[in-house]
C-alpha atoms as a PDB file:
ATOM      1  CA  UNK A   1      33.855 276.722 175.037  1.00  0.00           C
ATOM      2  CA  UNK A   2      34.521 274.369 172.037  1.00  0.00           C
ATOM      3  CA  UNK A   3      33.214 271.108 172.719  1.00  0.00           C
ATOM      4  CA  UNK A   4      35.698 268.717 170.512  1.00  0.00           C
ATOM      5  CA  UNK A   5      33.375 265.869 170.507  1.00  0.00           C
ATOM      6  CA  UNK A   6      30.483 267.534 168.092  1.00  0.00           C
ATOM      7  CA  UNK A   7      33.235 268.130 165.975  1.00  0.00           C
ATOM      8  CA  UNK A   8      34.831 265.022 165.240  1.00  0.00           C
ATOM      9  CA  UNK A   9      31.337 263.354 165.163  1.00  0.00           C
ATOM     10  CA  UNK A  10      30.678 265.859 162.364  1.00  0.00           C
ATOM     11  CA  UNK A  11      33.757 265.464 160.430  1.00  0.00           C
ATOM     12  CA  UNK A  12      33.396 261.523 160.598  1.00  0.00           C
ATOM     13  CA  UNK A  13      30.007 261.805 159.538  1.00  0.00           C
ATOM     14  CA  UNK A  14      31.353 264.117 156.505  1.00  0.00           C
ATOM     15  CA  UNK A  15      34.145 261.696 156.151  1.00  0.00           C
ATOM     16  CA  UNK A  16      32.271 258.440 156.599  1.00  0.00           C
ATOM     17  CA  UNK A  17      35.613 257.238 157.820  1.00  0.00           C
ATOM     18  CA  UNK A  18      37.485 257.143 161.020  1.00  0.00           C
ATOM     19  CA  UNK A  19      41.076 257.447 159.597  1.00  0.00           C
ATOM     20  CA  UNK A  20      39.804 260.201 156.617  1.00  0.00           C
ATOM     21  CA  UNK A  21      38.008 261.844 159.535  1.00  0.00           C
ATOM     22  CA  UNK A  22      41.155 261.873 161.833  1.00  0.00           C
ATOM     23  CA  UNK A  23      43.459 262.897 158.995  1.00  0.00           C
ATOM     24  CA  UNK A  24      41.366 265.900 158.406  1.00  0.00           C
ATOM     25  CA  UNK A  25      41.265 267.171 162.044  1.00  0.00           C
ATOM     26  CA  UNK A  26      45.097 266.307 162.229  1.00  0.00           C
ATOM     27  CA  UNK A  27      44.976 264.041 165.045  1.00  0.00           C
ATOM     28  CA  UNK A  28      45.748 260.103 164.493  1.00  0.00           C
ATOM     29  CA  UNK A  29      43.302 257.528 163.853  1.00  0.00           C
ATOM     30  CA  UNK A  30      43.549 255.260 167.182  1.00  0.00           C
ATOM     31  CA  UNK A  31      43.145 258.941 169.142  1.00  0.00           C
ATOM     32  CA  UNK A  32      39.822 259.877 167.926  1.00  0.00           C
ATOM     33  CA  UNK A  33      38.522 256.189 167.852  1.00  0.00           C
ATOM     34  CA  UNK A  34      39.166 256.330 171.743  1.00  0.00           C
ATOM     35  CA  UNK A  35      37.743 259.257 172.048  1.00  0.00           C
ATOM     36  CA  UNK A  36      34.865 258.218 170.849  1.00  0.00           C
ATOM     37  CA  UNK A  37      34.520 255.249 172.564  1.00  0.00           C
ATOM     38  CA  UNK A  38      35.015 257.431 175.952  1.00  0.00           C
ATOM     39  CA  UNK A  39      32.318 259.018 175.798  1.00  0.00           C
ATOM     40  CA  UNK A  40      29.983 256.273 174.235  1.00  0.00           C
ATOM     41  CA  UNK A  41      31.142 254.256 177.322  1.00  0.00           C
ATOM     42  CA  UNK A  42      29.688 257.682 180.057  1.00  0.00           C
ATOM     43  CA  UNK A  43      26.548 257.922 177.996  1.00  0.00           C
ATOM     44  CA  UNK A  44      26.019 254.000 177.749  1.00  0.00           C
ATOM     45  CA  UNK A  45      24.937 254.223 174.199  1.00  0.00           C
ATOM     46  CA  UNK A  46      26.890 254.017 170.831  1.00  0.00           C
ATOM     47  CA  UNK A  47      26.865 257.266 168.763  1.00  0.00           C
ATOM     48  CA  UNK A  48      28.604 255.550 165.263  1.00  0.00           C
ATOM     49  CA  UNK A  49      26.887 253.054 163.483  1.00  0.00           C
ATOM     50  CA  UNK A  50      30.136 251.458 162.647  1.00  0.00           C
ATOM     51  CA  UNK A  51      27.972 248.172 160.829  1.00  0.00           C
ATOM     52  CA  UNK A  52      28.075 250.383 157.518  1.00  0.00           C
ATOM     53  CA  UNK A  53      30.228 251.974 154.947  1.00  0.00           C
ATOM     54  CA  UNK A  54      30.475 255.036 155.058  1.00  0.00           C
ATOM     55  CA  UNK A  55      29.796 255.222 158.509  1.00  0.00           C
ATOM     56  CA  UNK A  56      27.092 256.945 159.923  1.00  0.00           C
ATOM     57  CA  UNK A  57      25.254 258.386 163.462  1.00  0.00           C
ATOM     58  CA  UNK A  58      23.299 256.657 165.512  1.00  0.00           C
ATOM     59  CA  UNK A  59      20.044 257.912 166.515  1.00  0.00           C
ATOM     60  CA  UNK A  60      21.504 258.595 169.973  1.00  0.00           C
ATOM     61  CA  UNK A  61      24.321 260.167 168.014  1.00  0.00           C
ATOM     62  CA  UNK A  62      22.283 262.620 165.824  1.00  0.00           C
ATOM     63  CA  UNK A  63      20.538 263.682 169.389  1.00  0.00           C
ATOM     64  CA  UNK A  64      23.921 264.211 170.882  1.00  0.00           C
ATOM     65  CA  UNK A  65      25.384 265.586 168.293  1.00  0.00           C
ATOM     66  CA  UNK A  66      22.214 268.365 167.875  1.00  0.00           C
ATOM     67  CA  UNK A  67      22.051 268.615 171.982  1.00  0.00           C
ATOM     68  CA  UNK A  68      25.936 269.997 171.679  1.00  0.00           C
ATOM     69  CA  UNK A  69      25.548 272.072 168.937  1.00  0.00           C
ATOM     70  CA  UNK A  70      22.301 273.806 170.968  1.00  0.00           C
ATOM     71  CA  UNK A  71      24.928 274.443 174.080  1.00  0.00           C
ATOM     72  CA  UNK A  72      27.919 275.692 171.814  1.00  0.00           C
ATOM     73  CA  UNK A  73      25.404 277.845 169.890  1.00  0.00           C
ATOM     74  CA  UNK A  74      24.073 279.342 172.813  1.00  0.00           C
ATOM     75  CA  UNK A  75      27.597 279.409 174.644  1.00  0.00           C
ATOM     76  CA  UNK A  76      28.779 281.717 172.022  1.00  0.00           C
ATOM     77  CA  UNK A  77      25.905 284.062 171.793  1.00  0.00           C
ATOM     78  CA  UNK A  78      26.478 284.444 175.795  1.00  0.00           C
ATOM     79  CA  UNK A  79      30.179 285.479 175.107  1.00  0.00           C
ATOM     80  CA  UNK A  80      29.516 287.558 172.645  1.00  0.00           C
ATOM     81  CA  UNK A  81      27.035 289.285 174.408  1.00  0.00           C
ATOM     82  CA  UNK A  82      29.493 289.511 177.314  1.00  0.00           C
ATOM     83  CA  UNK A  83      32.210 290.954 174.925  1.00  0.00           C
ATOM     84  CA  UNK A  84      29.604 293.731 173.437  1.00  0.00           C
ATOM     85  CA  UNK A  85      28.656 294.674 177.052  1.00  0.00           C
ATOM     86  CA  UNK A  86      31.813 295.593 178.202  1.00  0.00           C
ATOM     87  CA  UNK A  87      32.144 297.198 175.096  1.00  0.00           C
ATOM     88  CA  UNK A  88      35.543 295.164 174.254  1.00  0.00           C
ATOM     89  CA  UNK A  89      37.168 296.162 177.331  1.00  0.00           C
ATOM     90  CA  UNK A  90      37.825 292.396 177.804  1.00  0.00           C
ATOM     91  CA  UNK A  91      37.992 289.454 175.202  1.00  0.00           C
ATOM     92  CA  UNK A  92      40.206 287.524 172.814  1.00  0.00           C
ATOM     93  CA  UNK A  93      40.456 287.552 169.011  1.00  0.00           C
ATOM     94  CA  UNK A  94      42.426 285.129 167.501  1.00  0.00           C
ATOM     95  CA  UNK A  95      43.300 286.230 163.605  1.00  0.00           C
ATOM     96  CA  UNK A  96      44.878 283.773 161.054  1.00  0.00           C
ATOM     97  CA  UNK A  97      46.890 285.497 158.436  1.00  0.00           C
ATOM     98  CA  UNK A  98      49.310 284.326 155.575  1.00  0.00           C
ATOM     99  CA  UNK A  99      53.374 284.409 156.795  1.00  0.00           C
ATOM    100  CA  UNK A 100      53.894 286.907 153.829  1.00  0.00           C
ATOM    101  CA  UNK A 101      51.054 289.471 154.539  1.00  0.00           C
ATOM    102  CA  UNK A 102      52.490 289.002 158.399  1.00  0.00           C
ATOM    103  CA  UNK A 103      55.863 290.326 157.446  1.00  0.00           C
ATOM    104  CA  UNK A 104      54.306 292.988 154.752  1.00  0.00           C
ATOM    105  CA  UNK A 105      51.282 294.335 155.726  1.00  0.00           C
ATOM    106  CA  UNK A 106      50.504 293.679 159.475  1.00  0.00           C
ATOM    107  CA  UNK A 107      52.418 296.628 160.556  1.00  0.00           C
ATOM    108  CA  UNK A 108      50.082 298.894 158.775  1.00  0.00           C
ATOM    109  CA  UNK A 109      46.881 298.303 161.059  1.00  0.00           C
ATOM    110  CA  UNK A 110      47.653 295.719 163.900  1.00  0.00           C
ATOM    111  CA  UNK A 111      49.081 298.573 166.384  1.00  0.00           C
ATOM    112  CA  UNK A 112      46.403 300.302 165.887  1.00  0.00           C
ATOM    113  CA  UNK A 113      43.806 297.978 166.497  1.00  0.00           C
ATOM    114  CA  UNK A 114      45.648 297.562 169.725  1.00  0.00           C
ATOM    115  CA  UNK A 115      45.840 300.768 170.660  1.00  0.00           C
ATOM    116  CA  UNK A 116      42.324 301.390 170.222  1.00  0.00           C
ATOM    117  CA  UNK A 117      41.095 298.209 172.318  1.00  0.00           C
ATOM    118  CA  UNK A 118      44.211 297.513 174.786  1.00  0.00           C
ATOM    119  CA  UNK A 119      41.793 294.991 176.835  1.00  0.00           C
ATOM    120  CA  UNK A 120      41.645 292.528 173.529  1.00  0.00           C
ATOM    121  CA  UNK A 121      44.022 289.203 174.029  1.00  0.00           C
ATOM    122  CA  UNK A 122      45.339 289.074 170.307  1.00  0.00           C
ATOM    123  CA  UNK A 123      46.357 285.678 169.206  1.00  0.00           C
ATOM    124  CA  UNK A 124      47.946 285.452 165.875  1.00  0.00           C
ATOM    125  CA  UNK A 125      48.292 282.353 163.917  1.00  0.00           C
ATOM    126  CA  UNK A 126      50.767 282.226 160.854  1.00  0.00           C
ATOM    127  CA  UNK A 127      50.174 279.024 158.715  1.00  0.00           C
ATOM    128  CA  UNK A 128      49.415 277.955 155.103  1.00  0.00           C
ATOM    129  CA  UNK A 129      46.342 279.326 153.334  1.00  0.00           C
ATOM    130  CA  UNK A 130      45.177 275.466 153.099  1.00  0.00           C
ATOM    131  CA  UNK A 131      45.484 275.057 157.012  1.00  0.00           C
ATOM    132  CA  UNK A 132      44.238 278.742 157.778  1.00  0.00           C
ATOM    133  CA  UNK A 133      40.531 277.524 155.989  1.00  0.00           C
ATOM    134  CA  UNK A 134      40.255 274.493 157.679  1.00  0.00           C
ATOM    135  CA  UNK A 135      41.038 276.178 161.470  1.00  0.00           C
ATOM    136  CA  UNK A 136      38.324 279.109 160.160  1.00  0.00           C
ATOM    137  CA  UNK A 137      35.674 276.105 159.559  1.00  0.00           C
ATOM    138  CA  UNK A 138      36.983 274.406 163.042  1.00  0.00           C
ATOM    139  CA  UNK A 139      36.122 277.540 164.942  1.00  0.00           C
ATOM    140  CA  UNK A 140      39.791 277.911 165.881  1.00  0.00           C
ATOM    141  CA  UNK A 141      40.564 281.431 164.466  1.00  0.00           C
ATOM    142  CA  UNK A 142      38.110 283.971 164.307  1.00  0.00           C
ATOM    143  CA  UNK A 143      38.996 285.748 160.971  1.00  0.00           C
ATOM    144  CA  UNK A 144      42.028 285.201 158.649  1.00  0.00           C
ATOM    145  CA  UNK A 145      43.984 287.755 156.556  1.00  0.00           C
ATOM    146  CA  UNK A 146      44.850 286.051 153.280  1.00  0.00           C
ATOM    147  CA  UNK A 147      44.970 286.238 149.507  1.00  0.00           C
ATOM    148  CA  UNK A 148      42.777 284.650 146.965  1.00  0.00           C
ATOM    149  CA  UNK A 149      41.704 282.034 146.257  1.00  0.00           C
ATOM    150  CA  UNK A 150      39.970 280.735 148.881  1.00  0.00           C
ATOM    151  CA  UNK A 151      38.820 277.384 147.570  1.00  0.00           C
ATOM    152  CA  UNK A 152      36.316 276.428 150.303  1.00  0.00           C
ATOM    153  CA  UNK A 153      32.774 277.565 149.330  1.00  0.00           C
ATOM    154  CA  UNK A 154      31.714 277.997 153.167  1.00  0.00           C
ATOM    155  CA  UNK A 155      34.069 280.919 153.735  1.00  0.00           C
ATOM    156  CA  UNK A 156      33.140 284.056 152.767  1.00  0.00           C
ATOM    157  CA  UNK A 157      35.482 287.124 152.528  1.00  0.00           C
ATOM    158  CA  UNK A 158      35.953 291.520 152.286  1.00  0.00           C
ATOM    159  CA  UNK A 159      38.821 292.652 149.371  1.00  0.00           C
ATOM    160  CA  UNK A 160      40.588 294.884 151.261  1.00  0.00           C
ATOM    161  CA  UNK A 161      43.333 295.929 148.064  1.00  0.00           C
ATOM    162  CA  UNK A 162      45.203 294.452 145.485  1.00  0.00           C
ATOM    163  CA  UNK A 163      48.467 294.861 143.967  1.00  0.00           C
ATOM    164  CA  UNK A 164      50.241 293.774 141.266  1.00  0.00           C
ATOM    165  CA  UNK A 165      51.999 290.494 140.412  1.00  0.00           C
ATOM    166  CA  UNK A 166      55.336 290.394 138.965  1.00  0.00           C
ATOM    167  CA  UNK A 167      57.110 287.596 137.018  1.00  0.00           C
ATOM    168  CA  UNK A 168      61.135 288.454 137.753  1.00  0.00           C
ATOM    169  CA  UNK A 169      63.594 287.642 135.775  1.00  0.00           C
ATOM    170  CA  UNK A 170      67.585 288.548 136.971  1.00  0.00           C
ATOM    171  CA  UNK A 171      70.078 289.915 135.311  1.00  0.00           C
ATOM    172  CA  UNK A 172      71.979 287.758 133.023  1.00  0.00           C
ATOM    173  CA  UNK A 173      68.987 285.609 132.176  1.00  0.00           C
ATOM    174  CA  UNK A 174      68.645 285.616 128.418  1.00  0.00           C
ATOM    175  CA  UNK A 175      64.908 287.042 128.728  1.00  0.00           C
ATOM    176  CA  UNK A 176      66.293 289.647 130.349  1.00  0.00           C
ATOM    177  CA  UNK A 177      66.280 293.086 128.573  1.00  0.00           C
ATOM    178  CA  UNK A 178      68.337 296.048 130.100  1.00  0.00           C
ATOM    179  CA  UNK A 179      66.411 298.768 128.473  1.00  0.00           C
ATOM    180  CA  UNK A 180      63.578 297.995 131.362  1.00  0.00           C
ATOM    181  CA  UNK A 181      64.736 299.764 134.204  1.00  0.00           C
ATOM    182  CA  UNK A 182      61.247 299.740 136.193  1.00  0.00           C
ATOM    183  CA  UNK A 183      58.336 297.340 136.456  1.00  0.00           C
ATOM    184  CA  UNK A 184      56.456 296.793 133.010  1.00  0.00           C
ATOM    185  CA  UNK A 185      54.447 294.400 131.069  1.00  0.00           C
ATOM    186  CA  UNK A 186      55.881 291.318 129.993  1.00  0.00           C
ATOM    187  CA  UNK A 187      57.132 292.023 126.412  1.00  0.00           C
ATOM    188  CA  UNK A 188      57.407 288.353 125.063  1.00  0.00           C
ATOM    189  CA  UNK A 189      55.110 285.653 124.756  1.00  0.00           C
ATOM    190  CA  UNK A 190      54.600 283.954 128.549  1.00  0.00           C
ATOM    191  CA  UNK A 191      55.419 280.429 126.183  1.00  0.00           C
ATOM    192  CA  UNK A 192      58.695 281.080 126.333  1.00  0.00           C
ATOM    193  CA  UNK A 193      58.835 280.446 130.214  1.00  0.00           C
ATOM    194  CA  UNK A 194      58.006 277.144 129.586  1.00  0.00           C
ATOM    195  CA  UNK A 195      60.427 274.869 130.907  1.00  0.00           C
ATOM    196  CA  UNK A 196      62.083 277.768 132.946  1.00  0.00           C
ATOM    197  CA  UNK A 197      63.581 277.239 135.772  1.00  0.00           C
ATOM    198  CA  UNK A 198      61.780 278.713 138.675  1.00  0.00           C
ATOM    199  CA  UNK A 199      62.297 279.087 142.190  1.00  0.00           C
ATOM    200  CA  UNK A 200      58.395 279.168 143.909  1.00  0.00           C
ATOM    201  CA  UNK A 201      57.131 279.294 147.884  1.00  0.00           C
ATOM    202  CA  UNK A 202      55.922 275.503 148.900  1.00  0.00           C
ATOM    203  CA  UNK A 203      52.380 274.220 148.353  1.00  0.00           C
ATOM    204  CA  UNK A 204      49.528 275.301 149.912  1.00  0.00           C
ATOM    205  CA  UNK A 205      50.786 278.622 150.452  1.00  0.00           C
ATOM    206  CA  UNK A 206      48.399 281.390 149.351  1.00  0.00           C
ATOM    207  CA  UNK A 207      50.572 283.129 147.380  1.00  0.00           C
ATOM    208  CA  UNK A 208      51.813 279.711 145.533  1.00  0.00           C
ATOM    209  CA  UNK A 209      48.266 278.580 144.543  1.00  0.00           C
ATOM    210  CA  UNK A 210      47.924 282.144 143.331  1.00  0.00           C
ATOM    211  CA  UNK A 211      51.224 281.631 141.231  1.00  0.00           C
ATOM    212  CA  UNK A 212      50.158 277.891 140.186  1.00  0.00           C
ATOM    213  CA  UNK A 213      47.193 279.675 138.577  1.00  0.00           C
ATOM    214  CA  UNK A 214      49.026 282.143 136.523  1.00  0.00           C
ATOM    215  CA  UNK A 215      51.312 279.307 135.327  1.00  0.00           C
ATOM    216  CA  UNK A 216      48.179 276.949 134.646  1.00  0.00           C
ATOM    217  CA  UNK A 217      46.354 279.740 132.392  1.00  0.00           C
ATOM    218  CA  UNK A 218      49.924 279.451 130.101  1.00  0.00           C
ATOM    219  CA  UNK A 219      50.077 276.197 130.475  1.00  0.00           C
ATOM    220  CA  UNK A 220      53.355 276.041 131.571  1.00  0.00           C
ATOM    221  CA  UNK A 221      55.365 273.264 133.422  1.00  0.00           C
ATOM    222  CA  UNK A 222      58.207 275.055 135.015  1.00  0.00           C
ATOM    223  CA  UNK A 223      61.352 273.502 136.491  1.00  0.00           C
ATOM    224  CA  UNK A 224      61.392 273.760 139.995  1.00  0.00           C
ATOM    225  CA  UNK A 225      64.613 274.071 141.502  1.00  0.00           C
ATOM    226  CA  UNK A 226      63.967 275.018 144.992  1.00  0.00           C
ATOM    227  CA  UNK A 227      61.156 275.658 147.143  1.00  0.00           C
ATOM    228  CA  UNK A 228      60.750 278.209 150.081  1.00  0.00           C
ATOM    229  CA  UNK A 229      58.437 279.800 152.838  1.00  0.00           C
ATOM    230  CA  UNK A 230      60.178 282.785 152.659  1.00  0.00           C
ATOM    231  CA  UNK A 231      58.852 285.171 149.607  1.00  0.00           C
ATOM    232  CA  UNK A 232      61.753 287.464 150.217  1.00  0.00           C
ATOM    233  CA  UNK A 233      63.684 284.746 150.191  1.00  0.00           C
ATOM    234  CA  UNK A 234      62.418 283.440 146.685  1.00  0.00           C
ATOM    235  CA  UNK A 235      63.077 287.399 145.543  1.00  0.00           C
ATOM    236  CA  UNK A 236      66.550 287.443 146.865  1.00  0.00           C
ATOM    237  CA  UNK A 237      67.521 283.878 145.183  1.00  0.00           C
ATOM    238  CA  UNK A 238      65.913 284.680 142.142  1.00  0.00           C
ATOM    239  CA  UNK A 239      67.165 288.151 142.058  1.00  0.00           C
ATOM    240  CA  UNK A 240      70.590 286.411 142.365  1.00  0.00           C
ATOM    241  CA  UNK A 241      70.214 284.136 139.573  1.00  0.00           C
ATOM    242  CA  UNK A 242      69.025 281.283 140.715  1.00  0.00           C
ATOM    243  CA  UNK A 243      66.206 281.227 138.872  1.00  0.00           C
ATOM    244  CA  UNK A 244      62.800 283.087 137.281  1.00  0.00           C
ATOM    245  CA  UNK A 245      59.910 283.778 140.267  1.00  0.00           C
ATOM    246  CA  UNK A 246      56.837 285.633 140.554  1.00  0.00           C
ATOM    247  CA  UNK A 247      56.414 288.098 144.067  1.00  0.00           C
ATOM    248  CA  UNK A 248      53.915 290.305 144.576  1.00  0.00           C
ATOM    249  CA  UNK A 249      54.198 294.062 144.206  1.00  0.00           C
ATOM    250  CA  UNK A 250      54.733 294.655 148.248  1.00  0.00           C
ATOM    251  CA  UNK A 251      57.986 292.430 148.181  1.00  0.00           C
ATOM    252  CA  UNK A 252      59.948 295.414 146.295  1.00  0.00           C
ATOM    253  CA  UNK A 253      57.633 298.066 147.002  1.00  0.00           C
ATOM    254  CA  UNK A 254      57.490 298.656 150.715  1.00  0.00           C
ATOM    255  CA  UNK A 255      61.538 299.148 150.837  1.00  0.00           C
ATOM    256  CA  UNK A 256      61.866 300.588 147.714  1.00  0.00           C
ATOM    257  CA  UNK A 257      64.094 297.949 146.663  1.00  0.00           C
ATOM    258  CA  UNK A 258      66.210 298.641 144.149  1.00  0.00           C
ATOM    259  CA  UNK A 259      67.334 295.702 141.304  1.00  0.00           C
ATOM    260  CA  UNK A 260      68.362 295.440 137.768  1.00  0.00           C
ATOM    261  CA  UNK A 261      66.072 292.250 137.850  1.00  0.00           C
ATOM    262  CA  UNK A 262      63.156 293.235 135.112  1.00  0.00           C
ATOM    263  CA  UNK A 263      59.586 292.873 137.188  1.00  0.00           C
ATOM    264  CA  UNK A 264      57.110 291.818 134.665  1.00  0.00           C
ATOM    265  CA  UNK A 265      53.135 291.979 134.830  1.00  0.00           C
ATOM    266  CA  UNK A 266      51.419 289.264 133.428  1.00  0.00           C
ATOM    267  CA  UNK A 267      48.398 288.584 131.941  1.00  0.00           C
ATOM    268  CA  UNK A 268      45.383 290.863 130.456  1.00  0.00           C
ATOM    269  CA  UNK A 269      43.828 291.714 132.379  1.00  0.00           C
ATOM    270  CA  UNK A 270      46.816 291.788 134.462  1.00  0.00           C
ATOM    271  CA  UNK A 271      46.893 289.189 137.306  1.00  0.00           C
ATOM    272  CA  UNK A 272      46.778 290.807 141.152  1.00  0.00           C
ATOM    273  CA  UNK A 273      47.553 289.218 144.587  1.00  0.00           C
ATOM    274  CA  UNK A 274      44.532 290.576 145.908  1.00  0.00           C
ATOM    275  CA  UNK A 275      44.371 290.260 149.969  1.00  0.00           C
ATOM    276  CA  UNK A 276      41.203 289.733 151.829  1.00  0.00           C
ATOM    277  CA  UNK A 277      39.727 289.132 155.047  1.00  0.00           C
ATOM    278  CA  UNK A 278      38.099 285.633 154.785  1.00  0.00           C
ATOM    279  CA  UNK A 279      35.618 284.122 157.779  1.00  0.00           C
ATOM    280  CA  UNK A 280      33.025 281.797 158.261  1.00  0.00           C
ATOM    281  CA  UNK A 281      30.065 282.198 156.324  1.00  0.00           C
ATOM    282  CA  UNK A 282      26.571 282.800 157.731  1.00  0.00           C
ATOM    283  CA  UNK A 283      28.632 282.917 160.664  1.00  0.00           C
ATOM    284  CA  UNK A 284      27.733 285.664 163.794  1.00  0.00           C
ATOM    285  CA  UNK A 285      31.364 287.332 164.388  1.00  0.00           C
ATOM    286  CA  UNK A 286      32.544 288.442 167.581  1.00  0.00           C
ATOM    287  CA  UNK A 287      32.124 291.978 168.480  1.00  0.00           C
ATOM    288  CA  UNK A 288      36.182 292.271 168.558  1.00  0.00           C
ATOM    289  CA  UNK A 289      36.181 289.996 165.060  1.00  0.00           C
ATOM    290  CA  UNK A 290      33.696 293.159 163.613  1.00  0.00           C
ATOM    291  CA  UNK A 291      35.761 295.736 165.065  1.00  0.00           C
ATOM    292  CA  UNK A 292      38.749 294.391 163.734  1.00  0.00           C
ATOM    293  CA  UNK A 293      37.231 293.592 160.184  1.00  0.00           C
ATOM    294  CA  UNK A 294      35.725 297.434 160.186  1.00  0.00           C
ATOM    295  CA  UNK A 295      38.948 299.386 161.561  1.00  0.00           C
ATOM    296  CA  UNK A 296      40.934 297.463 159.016  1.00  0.00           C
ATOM    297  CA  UNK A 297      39.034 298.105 155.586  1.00  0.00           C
ATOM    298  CA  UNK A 298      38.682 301.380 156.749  1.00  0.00           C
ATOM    299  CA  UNK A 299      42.275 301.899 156.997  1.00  0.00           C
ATOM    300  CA  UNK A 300      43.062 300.255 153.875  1.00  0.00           C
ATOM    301  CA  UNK A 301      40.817 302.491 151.910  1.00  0.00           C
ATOM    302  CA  UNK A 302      42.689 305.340 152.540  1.00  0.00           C
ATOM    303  CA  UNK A 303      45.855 303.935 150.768  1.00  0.00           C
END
């Protein structure tokens, strides 16, 4: 039971702003004003001091506000009580996780889990690392699968591995060197990519802040000449000619894809993609959100 209206009376108060507030939950302005005004209307008192900039709560409104919190708090501790006494047999998890790790490392663990609690409704949701923090602080997944970094101090997080990062340039590129027939360090100076053409994922996915970090600590200003969603379909474009890119290790690794692209580490120490699984911190997980954080780390650790 998620009670919407504690939550946009929070976020406005963080906001001080109706339309910042409403941006941030991604719901329009005139929406959330009415909502508000709804329920001001039942209680017969107003909740936003709308008389000042920023905006603030009400005295009635900090009493609501704490009054809902109290019931959602104690909601959750009921369910979760209810989940642990049928020992998982029944429940829902809902797990955010990066589109890349979906396609290259949920197989390894999700059937599993399954298997071993067939009663558990799994949700998945697939979005951008950006968006997958902000549902995690909205209560709206339960735990996320992602890479670092995770920028939002209230999230907390378990490494499960890391792999390596490689810079790839194809065939034909005049940085190219055809004595490098397998993945090695990068044998010129990272200032020479510098004004490179590039092909990257889009912003705010994890694994392009990750790569807008490695470019920042070169300072270099690439040329972007196309932007994807798809990391194998950055490799395959790049691997084409299209341009330079930077994948991480799993990409080549879990087909054993074979290229005459060279597949570069960078950095020292070397840079990793290093995947985690991030939550709410200070927050009490579900039984089914512990069981799934547990089973997984313990299966990654024997790779």
């Amino acid at each position: 039971m998620k009670d919407m209206s504690a939550l946009y009376l929070d976020t406005i108060l963080e906001y001080g702003n109706i339309s910042h507030a409403a941006k941030a939950l991604y719901i329009s302005q005139p929406y959330l004003s009415k909502y508000i005004k709804n329920i001001e209307s039942e209680l017969g008192v107003e909740l936003v001091n709308r008389h000042v900039t920023p905006l603030t709560l009400t005295y009635a409104g900090e009493r609501y506000l704490s009054y809902m919190k109290e019931i959602e708090e104690k909601y959750v501790k009921m369910k979760h009580e209810f989940e642990a006494i049928s020992d998982l047999k029944k429940g829902r998890l809902t797990i955010g996780i990066n589109p890349t790790l979906a396609s290259y490392t949920l197989y390894k663990f999700l059937p599993k889990f399954i298997k071993a609690y067939p009663g558990l409704e799994i949700e998945l949701v697939e979005e951008t690392a950006s968006i997958m923090e902000s549902l995690l602080l909205q209560n709206k997944i339960d735990i996320c699968l992602n890479m670092l970094p995770i920028t939002n101090p209230e999230l907390d997080y378990v490494k499960l591995y890391e792999e390596n990062l490689y810079l790839l340039v194809p065939k034909g590129h005049r940085l190219h060197e055809l004595k490098y027939k397998g993945p090695t360090h990068i044998p010129f100076s990272p200032k020479f990519l510098q004004h490179e053409r590039f092909v990257l994922l889009k912003p705010g996915l994890g694994l392009r802040r990750l790569v807008d970090r490695v470019l920042d600590h070169y300072n270099i200003e690439p040329e972007i000449i196309l932007e994807t969603e798809n990391v194998e379909n950055a490799f395959r474009l790049s691997n084409n000619g299209l341009g330079l890119t930077i994948i991480p290790g799993c990409v080549v690794e879990r087909d054993n894809i074979i290229t005459e692209a060279n597949l570069f580490t960078l950095g020292n120490p070397t840079f990793k993609n290093i995947v985690v699984i991030s939550y709410m911190k200070n927050a009490t997980l579900s039984p089914a959100a512990i069981a799934f954080l547990q089973m997984t780390v313990e299966e990654y650790a024997r790779y």
